[in-house]
C-alpha atoms as a PDB file:
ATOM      1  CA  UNK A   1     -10.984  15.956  -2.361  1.00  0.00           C
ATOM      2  CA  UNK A   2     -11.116  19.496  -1.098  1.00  0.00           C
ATOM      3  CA  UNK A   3     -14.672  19.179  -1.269  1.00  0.00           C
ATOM      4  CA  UNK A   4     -14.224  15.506   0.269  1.00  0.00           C
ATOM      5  CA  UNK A   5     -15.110  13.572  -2.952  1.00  0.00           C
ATOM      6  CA  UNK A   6     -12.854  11.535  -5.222  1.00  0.00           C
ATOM      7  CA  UNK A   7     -14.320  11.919  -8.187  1.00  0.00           C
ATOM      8  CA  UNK A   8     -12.240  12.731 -10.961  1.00  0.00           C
ATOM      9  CA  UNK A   9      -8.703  12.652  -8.653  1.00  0.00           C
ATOM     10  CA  UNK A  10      -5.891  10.452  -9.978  1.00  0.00           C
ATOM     11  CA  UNK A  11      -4.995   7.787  -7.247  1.00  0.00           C
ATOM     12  CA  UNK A  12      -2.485   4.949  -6.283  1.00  0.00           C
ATOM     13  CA  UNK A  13      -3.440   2.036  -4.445  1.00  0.00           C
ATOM     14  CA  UNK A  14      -0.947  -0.308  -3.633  1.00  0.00           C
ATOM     15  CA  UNK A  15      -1.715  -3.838  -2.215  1.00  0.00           C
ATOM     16  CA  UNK A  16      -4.818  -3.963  -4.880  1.00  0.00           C
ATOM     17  CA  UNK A  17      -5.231  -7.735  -5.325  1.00  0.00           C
ATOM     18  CA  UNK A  18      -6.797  -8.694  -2.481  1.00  0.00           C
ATOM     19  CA  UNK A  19      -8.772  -7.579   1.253  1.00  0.00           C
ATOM     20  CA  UNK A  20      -8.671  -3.976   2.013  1.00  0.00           C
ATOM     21  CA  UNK A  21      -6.631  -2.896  -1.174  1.00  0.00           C
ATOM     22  CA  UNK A  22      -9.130  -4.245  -3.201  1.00  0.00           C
ATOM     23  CA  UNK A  23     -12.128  -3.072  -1.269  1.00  0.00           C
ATOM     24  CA  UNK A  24     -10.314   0.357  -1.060  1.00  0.00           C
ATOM     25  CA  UNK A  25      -9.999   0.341  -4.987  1.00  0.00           C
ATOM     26  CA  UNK A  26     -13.513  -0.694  -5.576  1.00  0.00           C
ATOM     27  CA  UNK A  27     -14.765   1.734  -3.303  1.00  0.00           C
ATOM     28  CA  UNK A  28     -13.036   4.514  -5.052  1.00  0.00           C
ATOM     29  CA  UNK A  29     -13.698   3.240  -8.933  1.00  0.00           C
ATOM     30  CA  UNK A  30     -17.185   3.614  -7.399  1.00  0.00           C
ATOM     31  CA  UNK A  31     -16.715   7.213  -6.297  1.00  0.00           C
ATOM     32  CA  UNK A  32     -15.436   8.433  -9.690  1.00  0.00           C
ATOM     33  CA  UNK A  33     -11.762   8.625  -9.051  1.00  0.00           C
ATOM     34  CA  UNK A  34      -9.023   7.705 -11.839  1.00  0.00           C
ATOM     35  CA  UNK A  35      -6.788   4.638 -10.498  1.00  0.00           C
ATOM     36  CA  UNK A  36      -4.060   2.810 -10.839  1.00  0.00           C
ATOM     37  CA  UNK A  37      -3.825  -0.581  -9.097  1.00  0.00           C
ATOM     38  CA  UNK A  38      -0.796  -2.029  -8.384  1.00  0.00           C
ATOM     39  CA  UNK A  39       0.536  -5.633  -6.681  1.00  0.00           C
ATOM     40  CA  UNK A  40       2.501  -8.819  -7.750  1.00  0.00           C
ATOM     41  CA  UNK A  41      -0.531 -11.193  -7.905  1.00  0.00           C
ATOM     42  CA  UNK A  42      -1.508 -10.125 -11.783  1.00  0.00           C
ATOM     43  CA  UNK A  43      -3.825 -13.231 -12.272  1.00  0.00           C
ATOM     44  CA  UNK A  44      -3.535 -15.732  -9.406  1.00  0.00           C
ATOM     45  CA  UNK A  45      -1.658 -16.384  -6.657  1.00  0.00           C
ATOM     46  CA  UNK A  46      -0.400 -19.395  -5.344  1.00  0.00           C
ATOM     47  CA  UNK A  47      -2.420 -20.043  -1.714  1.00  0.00           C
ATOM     48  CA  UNK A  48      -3.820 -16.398  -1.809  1.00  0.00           C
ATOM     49  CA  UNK A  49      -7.237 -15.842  -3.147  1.00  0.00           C
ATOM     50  CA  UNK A  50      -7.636 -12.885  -5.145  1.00  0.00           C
ATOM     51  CA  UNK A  51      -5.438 -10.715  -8.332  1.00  0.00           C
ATOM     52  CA  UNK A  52      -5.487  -7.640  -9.986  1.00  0.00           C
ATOM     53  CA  UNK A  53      -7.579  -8.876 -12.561  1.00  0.00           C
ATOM     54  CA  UNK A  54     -10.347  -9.602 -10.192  1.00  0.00           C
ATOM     55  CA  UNK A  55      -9.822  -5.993  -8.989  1.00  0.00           C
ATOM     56  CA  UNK A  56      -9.764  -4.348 -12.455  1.00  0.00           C
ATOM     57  CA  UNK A  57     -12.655  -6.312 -13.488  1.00  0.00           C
ATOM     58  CA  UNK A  58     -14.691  -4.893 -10.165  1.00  0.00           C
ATOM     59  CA  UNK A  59     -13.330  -1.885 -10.821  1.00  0.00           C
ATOM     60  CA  UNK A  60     -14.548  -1.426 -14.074  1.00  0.00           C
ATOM     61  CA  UNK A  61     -18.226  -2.017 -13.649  1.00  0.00           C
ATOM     62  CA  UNK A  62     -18.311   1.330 -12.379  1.00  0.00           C
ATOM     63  CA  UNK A  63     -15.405   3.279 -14.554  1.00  0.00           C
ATOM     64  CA  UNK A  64     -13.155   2.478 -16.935  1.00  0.00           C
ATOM     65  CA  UNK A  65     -10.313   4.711 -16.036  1.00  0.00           C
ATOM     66  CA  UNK A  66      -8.503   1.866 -14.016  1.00  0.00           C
ATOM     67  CA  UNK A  67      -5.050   0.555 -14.842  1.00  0.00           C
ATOM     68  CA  UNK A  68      -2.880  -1.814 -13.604  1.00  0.00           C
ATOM     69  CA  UNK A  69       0.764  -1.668 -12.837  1.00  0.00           C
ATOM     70  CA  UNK A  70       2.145  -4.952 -11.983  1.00  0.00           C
ATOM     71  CA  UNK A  71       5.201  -4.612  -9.033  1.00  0.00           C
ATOM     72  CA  UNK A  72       6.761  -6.141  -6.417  1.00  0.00           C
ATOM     73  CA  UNK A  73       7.036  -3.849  -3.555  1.00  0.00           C
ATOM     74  CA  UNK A  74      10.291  -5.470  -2.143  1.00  0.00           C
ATOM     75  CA  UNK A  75      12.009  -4.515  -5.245  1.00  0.00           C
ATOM     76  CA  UNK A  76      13.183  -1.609  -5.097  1.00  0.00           C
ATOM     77  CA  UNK A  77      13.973  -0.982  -9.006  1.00  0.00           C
ATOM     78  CA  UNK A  78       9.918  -2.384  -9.766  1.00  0.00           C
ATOM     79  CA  UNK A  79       9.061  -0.253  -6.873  1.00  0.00           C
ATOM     80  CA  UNK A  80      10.548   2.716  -8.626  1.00  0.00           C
ATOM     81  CA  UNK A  81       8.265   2.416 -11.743  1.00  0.00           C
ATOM     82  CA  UNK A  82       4.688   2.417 -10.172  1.00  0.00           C
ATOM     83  CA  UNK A  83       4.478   6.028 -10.124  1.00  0.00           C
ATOM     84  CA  UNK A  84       6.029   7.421 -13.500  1.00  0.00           C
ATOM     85  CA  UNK A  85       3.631   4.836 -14.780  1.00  0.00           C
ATOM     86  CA  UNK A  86       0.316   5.879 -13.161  1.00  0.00           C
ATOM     87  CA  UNK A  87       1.184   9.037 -13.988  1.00  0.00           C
ATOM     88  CA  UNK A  88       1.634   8.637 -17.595  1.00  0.00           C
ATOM     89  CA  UNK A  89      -1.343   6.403 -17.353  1.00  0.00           C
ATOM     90  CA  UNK A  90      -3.713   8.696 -15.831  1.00  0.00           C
ATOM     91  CA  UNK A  91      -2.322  11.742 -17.509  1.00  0.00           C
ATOM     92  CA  UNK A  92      -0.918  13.475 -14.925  1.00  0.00           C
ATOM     93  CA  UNK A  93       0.641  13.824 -11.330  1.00  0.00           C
ATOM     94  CA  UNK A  94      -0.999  11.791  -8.335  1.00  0.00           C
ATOM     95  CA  UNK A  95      -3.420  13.100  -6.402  1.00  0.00           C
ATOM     96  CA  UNK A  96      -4.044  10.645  -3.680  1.00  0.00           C
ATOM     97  CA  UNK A  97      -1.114   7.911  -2.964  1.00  0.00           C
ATOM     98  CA  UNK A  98      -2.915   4.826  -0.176  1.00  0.00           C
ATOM     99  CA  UNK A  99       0.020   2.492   0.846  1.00  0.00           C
ATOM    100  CA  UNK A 100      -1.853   0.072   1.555  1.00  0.00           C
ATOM    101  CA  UNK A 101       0.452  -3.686   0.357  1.00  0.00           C
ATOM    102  CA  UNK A 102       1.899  -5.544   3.515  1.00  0.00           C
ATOM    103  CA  UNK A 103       4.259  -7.886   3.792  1.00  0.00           C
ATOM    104  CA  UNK A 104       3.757 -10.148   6.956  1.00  0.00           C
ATOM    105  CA  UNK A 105       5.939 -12.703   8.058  1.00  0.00           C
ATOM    106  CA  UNK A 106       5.018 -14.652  11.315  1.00  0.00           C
ATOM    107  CA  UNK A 107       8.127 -16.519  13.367  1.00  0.00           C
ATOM    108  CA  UNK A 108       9.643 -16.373  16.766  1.00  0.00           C
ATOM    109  CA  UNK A 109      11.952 -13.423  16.960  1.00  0.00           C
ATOM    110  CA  UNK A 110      14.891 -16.085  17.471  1.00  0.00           C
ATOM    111  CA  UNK A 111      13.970 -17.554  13.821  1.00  0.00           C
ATOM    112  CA  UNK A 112      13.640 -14.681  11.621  1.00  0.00           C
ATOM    113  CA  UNK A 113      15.975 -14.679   8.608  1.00  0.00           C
ATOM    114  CA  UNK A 114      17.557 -11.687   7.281  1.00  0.00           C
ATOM    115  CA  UNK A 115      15.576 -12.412   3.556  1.00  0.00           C
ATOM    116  CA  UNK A 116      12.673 -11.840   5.617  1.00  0.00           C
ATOM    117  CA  UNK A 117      13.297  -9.661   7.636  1.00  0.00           C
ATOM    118  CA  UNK A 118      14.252  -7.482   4.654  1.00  0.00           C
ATOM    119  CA  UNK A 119      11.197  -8.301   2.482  1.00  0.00           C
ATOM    120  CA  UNK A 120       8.855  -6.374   5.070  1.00  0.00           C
ATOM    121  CA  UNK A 121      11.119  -3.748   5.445  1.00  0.00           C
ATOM    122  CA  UNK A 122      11.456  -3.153   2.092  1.00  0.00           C
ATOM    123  CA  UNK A 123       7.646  -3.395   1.599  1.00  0.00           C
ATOM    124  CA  UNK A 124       6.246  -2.418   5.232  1.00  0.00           C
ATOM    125  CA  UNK A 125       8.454   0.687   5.129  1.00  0.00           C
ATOM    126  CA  UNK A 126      10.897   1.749   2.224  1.00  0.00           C
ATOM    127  CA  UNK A 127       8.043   1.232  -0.713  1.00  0.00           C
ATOM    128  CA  UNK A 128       5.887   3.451   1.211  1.00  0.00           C
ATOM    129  CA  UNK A 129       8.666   6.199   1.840  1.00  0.00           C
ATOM    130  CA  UNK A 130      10.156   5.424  -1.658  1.00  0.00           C
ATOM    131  CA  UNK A 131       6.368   6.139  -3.329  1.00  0.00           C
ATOM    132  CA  UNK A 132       5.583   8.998  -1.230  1.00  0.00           C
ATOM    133  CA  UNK A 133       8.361  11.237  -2.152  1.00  0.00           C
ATOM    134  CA  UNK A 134       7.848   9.982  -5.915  1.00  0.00           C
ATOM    135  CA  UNK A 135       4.112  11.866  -5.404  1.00  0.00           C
ATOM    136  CA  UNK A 136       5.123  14.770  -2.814  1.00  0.00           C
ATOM    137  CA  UNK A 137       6.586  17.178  -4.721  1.00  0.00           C
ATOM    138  CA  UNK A 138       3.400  17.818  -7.508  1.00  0.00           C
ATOM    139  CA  UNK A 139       1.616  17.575  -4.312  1.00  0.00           C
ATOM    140  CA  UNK A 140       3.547  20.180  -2.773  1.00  0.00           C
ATOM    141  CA  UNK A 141       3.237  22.524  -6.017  1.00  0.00           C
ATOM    142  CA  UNK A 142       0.159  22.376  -6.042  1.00  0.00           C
ATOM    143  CA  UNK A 143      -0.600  22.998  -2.022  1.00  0.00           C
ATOM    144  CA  UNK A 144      -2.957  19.531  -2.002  1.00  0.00           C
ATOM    145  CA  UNK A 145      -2.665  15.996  -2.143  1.00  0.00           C
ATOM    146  CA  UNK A 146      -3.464  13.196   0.313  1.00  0.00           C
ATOM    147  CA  UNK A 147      -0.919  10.011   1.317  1.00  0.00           C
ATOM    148  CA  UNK A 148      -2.965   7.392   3.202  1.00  0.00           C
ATOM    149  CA  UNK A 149      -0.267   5.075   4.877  1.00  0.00           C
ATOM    150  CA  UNK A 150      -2.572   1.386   5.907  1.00  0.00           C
ATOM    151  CA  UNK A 151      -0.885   0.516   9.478  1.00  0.00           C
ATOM    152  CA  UNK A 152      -1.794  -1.669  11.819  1.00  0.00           C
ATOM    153  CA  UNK A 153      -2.561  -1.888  15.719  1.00  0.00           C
ATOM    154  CA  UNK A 154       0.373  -4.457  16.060  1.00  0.00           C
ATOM    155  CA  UNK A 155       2.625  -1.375  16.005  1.00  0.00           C
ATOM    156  CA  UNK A 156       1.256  -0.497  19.580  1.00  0.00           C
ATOM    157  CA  UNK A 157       3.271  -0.903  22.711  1.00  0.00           C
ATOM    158  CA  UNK A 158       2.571  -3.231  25.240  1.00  0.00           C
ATOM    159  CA  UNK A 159       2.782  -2.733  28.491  1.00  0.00           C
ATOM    160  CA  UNK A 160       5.285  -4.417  30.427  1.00  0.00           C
ATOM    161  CA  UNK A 161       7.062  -6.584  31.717  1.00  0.00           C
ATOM    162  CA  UNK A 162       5.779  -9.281  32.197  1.00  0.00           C
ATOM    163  CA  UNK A 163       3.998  -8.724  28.441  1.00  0.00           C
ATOM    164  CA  UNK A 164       0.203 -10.385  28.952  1.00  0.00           C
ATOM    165  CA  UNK A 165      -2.218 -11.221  26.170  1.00  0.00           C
ATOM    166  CA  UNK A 166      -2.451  -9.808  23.502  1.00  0.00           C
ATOM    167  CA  UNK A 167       1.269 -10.117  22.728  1.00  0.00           C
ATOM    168  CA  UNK A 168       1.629 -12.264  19.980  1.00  0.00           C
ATOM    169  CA  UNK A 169       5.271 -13.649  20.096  1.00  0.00           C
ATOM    170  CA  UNK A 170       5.218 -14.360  16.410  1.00  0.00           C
ATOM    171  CA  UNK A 171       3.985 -11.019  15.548  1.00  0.00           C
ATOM    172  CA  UNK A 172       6.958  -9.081  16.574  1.00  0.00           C
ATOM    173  CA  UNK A 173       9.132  -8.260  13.438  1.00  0.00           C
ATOM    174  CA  UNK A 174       5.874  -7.253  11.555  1.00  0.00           C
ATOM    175  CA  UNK A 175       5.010  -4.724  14.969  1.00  0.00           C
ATOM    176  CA  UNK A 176       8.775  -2.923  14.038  1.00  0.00           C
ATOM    177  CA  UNK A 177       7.474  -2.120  10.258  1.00  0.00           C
ATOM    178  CA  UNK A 178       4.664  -1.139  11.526  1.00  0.00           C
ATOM    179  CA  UNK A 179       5.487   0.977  14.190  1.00  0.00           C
ATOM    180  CA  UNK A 180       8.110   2.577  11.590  1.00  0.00           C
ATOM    181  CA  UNK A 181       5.692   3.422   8.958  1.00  0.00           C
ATOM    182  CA  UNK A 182       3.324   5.283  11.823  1.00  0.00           C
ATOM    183  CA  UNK A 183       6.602   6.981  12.642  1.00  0.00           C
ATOM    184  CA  UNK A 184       6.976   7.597   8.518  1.00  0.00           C
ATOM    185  CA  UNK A 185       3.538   9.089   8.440  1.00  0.00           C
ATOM    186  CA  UNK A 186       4.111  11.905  11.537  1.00  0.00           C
ATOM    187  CA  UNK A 187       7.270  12.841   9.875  1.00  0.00           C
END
C-alpha cells in the first residue's frame, strides 16, 4: 500500500459477516488483496442477517485468495488464533490488520451486567489490542504495515452538564470502549 493499492497485501478483517466488515472485505477482494475473514456468524445468525459464507462467497467473485477463520472476539483463547492462522493461510505475516467487529450492548448505565460489560470490553478493546501486537512486530521489521481500528462517534464527549440531545442514555457503556480503542489507536 506504499503505492496506495491493496493488491497483492495479506489482510485481516475482523467483524466480516455483516455491514461495514463485509463491505470492507468485498471492497478489498475487489482490489486484489489476499484476506482472511474472520467472525462468529459462520453460516447464519440467529436475528442478524448476514455470515461469513455470504462474505466469502462475495468475496470470491473477484479472487479466490479469501479464507475464513471462524472466532469469537470475546474469547480471548479463539481470539488468540486468528492471526497464526491467516498467516499460515496467506503464507506469510499480515500486512494490513482492520478491527473492525463490535460488540454493542444498549441498557441504562444502572442495568448493565458485568457479562456484558465484559463482552465489549473484551471485543471493543482487548481483541483489537490483543490482534494488533500479534501483527506489529513483522510490521515493525519490515518498516510498513497498516492497523485500521473501526470506532465510532459515540466515543465523543458531550458537553455538559446538563447533557442535551444527542446523548443517548443507553449508549453509554458502548461510548467507554469506544473512546478506549481511539485512545488504543494514538498510543
Amino acid at each position: 500500500m506504499s503505492n496506495g493499492e491493496p493488491a497483492g497485501r495479506r489482510v485481516i478483517v475482523t467483524g466480516a459477516s455483516r455491514g461495514i466488515g463485509a463491505g470492507i472485505a468485498e471492497r478489498l477482494a475487489a482490489a486484489g488483496a489476499a484476506l482472511v475473514i474472520t467472525a462468529r456468524t459462520v453460516d447464519r445468525h440467529d436475528h442478524l442477517a448476514g455470515s461469513l459464507n455470504e462474505t466469502l462467497a462475495k468475496c470470491r467473485h473477484h479472487t479466490e485468495r479469501v479464507e475464513v477463520v471462524a472466532a469469537d472476539l470475546s474469547d480471548p483463547d479463539d481470539r488468540a488464533r486468528i492471526v497464526p492462522e491467516a498467516v499460515a493461510a496467506l503464507g506469510g505475516p499480515i500486512d494490513v490488520l482492520i478491527n473492525n467487529a463490535a460488540a454493542g450492548i444498549h441498557r441504562q448505565l444502572a442495568e448493565y451486567a458485568y457479562r456484558w460489560r465484559r463482552v465489549m470490553f473484551e471485543v471493543n478493546v482487548e481483541a483489537p489490542l490483543d490482534l494488533t501486537q500479534a501483527v506489529l512486530p513483522p510490521m515493525l521489521e519490515r518498516g510498513e504495515g497498516w492497523i485500521v481500528n473501526i470506532s465510532s462517534g459515540a466515543a465523543h464527549l458531550h458537553p455538559g452538564p446538563p447533557f442535551a440531545p444527542p446523548v443517548m442514555p443507553g449508549n453509554g457503556m458502548y461510548a467507554v470502549t469506544k473512546a478506549a480503542l481511539n485512545r488504543l489507536t494514538n498510543a
